[in-house]
C-alpha atoms as a PDB file:
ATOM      1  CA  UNK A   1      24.126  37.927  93.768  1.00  0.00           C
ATOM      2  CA  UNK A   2      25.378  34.450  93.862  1.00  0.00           C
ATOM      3  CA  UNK A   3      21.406  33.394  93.119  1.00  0.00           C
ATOM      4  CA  UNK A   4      21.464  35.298  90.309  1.00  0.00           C
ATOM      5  CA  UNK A   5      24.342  33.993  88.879  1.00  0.00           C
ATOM      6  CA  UNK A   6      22.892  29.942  89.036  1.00  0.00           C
ATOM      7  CA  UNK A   7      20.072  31.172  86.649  1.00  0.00           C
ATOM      8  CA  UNK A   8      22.189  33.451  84.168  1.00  0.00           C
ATOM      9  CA  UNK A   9      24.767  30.501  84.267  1.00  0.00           C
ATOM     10  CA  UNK A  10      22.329  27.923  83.538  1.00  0.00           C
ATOM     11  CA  UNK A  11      20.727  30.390  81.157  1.00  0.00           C
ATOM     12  CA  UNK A  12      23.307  30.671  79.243  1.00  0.00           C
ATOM     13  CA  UNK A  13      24.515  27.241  78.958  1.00  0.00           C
ATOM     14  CA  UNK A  14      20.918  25.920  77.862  1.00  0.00           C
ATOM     15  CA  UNK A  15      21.506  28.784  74.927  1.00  0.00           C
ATOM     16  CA  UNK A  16      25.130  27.403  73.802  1.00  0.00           C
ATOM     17  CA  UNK A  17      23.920  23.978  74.054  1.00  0.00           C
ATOM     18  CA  UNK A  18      20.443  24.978  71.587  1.00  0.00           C
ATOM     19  CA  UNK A  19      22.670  26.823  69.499  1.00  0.00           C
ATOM     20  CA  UNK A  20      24.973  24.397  68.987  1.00  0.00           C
ATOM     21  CA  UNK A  21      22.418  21.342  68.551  1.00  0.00           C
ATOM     22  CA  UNK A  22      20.277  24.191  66.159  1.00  0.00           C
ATOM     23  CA  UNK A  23      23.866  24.818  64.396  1.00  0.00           C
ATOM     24  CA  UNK A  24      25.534  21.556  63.677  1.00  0.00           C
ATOM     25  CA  UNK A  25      22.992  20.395  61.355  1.00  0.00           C
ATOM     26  CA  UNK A  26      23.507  23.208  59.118  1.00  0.00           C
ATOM     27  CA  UNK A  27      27.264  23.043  59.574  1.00  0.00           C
ATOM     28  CA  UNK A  28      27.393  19.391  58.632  1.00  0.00           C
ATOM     29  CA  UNK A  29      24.963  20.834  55.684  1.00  0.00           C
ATOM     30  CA  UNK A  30      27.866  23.205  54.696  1.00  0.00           C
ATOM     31  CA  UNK A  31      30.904  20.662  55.244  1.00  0.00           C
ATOM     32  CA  UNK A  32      29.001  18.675  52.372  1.00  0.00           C
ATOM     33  CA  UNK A  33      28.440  21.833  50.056  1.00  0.00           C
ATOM     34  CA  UNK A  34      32.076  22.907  50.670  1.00  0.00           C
ATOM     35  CA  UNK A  35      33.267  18.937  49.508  1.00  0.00           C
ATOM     36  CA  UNK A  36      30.429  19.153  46.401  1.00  0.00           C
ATOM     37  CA  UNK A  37      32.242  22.539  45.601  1.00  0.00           C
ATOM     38  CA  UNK A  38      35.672  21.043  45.636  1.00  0.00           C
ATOM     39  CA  UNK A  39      34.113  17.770  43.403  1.00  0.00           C
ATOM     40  CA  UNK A  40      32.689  20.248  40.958  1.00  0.00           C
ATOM     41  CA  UNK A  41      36.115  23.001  40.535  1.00  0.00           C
ATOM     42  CA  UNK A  42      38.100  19.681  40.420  1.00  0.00           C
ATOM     43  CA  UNK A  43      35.821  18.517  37.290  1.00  0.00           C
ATOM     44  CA  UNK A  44      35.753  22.202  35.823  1.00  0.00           C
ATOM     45  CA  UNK A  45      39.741  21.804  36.364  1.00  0.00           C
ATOM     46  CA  UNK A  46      39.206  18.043  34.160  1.00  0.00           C
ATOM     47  CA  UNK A  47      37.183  19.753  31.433  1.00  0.00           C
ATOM     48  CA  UNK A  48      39.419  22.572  31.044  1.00  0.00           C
ATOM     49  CA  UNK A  49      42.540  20.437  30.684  1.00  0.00           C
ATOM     50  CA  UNK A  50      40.545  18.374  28.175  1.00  0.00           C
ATOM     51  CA  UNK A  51      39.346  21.833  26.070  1.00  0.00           C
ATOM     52  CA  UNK A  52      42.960  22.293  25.981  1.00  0.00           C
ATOM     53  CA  UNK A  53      44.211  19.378  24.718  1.00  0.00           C
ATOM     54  CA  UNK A  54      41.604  18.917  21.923  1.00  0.00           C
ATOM     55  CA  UNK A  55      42.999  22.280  20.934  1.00  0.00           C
ATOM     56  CA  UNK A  56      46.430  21.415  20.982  1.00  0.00           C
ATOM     57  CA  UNK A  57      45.296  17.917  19.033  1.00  0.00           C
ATOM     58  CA  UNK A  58      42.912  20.517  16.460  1.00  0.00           C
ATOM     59  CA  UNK A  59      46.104  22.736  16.090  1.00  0.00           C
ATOM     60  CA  UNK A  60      48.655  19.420  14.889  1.00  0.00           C
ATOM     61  CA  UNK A  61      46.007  17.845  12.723  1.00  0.00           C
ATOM     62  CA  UNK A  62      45.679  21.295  10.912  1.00  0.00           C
ATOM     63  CA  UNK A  63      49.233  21.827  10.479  1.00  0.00           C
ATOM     64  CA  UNK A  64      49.635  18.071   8.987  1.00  0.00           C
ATOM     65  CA  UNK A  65      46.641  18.248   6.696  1.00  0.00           C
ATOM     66  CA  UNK A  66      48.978  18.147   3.572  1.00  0.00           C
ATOM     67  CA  UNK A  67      50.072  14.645   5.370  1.00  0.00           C
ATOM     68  CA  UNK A  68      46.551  13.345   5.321  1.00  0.00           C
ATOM     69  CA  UNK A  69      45.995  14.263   2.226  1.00  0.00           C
ATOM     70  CA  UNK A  70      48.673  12.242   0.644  1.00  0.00           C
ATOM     71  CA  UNK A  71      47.140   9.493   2.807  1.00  0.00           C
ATOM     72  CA  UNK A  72      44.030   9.855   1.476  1.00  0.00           C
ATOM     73  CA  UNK A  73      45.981  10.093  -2.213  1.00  0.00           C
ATOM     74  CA  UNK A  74      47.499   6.823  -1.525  1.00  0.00           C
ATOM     75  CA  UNK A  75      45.512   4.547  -0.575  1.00  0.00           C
ATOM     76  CA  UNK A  76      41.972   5.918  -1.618  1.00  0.00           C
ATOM     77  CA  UNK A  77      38.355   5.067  -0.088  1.00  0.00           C
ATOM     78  CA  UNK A  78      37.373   3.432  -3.933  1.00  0.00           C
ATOM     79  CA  UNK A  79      39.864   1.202  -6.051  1.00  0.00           C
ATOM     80  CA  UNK A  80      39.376   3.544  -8.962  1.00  0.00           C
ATOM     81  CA  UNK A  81      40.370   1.199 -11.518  1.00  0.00           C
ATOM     82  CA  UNK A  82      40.075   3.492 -14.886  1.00  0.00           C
ATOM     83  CA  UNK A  83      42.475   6.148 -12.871  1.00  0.00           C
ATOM     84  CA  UNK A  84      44.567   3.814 -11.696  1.00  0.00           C
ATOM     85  CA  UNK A  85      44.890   2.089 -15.280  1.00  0.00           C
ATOM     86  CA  UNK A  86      45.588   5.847 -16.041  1.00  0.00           C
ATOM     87  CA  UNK A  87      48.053   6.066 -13.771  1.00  0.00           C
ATOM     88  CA  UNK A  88      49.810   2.729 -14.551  1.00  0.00           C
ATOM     89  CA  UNK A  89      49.542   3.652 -18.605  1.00  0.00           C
ATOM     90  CA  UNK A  90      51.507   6.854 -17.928  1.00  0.00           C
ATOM     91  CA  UNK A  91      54.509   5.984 -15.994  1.00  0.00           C
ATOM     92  CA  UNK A  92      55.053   3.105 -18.181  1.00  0.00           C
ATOM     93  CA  UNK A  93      54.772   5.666 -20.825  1.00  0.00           C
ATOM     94  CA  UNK A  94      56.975   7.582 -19.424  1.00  0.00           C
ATOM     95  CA  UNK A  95      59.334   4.883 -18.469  1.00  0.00           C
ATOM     96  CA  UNK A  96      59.682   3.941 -21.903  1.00  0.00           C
ATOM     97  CA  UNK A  97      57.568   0.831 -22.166  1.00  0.00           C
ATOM     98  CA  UNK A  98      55.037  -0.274 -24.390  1.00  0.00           C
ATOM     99  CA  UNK A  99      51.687  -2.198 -23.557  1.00  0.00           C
ATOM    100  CA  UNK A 100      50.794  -5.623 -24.417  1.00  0.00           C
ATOM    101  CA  UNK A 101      48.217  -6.576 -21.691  1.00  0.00           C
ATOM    102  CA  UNK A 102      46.825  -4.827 -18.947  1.00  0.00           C
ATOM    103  CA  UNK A 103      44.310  -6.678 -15.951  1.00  0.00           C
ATOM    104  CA  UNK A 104      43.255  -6.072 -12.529  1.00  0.00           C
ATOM    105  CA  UNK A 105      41.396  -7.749 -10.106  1.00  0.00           C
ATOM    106  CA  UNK A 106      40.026  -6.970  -6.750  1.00  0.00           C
ATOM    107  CA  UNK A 107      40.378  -9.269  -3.342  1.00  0.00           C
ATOM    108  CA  UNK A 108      38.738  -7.862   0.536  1.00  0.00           C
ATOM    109  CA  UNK A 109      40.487  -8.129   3.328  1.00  0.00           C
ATOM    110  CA  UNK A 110      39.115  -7.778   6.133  1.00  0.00           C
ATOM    111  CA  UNK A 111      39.893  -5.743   9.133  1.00  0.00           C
ATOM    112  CA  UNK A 112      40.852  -7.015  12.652  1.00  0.00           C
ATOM    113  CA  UNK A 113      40.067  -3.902  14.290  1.00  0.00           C
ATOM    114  CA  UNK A 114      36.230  -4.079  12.813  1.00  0.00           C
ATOM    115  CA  UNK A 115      37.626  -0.775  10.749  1.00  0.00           C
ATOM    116  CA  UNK A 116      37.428  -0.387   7.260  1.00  0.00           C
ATOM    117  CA  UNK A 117      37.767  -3.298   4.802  1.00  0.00           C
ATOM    118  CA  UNK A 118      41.358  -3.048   3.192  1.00  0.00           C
ATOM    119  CA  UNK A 119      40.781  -3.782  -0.681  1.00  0.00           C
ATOM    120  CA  UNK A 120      44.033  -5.245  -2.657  1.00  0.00           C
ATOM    121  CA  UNK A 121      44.190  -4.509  -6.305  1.00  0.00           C
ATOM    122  CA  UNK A 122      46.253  -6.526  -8.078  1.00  0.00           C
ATOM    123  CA  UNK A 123      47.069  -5.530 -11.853  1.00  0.00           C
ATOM    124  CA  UNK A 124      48.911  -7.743 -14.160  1.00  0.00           C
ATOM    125  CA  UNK A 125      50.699  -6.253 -17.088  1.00  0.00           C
ATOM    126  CA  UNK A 126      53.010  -7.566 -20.017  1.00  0.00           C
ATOM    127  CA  UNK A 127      54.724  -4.911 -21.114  1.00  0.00           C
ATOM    128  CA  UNK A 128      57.886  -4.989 -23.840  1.00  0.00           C
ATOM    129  CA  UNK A 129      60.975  -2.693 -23.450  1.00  0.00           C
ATOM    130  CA  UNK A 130      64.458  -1.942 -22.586  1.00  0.00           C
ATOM    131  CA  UNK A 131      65.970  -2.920 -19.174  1.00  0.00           C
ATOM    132  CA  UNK A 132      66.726   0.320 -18.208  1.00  0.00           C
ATOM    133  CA  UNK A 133      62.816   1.280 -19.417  1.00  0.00           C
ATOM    134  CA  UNK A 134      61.177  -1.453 -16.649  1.00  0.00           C
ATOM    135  CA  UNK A 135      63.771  -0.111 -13.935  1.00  0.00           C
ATOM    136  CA  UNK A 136      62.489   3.411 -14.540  1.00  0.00           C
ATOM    137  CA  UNK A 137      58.989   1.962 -14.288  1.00  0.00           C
ATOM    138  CA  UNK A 138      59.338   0.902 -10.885  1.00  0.00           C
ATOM    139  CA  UNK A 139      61.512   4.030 -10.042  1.00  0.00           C
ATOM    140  CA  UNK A 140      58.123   6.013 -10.657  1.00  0.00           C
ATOM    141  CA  UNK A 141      55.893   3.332  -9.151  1.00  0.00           C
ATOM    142  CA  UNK A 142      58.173   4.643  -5.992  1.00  0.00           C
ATOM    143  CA  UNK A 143      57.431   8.104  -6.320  1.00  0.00           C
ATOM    144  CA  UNK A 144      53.860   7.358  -7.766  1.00  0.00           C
ATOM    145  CA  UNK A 145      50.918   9.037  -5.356  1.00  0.00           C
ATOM    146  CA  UNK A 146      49.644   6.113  -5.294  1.00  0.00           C
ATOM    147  CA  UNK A 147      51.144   3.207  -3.149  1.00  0.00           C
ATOM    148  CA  UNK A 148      52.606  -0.093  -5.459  1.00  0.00           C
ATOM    149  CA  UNK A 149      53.989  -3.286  -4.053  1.00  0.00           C
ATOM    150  CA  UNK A 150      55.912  -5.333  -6.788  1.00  0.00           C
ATOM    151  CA  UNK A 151      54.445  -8.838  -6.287  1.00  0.00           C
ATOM    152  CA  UNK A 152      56.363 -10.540  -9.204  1.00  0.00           C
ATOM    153  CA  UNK A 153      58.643  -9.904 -12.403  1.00  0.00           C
ATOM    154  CA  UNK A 154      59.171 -12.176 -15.037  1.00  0.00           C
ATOM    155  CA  UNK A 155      61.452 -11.477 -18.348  1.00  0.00           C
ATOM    156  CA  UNK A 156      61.348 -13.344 -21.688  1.00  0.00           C
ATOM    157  CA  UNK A 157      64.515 -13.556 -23.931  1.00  0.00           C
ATOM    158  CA  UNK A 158      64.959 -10.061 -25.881  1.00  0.00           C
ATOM    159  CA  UNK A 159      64.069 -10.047 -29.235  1.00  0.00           C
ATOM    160  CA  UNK A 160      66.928  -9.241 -32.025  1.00  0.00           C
ATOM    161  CA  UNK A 161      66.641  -5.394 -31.260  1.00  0.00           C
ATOM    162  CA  UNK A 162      67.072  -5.656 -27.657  1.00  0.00           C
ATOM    163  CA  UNK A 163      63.929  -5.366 -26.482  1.00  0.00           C
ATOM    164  CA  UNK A 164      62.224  -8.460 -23.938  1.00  0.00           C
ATOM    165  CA  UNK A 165      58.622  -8.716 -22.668  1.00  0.00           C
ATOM    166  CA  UNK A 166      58.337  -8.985 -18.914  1.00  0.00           C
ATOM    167  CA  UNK A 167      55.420  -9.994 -17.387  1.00  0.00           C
ATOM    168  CA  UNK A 168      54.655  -7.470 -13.995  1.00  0.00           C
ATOM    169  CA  UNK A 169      52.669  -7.809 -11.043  1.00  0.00           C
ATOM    170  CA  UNK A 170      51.771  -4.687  -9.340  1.00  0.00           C
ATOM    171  CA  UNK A 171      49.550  -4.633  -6.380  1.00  0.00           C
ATOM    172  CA  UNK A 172      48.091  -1.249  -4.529  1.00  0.00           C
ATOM    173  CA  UNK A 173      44.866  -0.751  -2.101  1.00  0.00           C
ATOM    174  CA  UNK A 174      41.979   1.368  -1.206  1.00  0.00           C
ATOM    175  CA  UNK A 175      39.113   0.874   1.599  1.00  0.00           C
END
């Protein structure tokens, strides 16, 4: 019996040790799959999260549209000097002043962050009135859809019914 048992033992241990040279190989092949599949959930996990938060960011930007649009309103992508001369003609108008002379003129700056060129428009306007009429003008050059920036005001005595010429500066932009 005990010869018997040398061959079965030996046997035996020749079939563990070619099953587990014949075995590793594909283990260590499935130890790499199994880290590949972690790599790729992980990513899946990444794009997901991404998905989510363009969503989120799609969601805000909808909600503020009626923000960007006054952006846009503001400061325009064209100088649109005839509407703008429009729009400068009525709240004077409005404010109670009258016209003498009306120009504009364009200067490019440009843009640090290589983004759009910023355009200045500067108009330049003698206009003749009450005081109260050229503080009402800038009142609605403040509430204006457009954006103004007062560069300089300059008054000339008032005539005999109360009435002076000042000389305005206005300045707004557009890309």
């Amino acid at each position: 019996m005990s010869n018997r048992l040398i061959p079965i033992a030996v046997l035996l241990s020749l079939a563990f040790t070619i099953g587990f040279l014949g075995a590793r190989p594909q283990y260590e092949e499935w130890s790499v799959l199994v880290g590949q599949e972690r790599v790729k959930r992980a990513e899946v996990a990444n794009q997901a999260a991404y998905v989510e938060n363009l969503r989120e960011l799609d969601g805000e930007i909808n909600q503020r549209a009626d923000q960007f649009l006054k952006l846009s309103a503001t400061i325009p992508s064209s100088s649109q000097i005839p509407r703008l001369y429009e729009l400068v003609g009525q709240m004077a108008a409005e404010s109670g002043l009258v016209f003498r002379d009306l120009s504009s003129s364009v200067t490019s700056e440009s843009s640090d962050e290589g983004g759009a060129e910023i355009k200045e428009i500067s108009l330049n306007m003698s206009v003749e009135g009450t005081y109260d009429a050229l503080k009402e003008l800038f009142s609605a050059s403040r509430r204006s859809e457009r954006f103004f920036t007062v560069g300089s005001v300059s008054f000339q005595a008032p005539n005999e019914e109360e009435l002076f010429t000042a000389s305005v500066e206005l300045a707004t932009y557009s890309y």
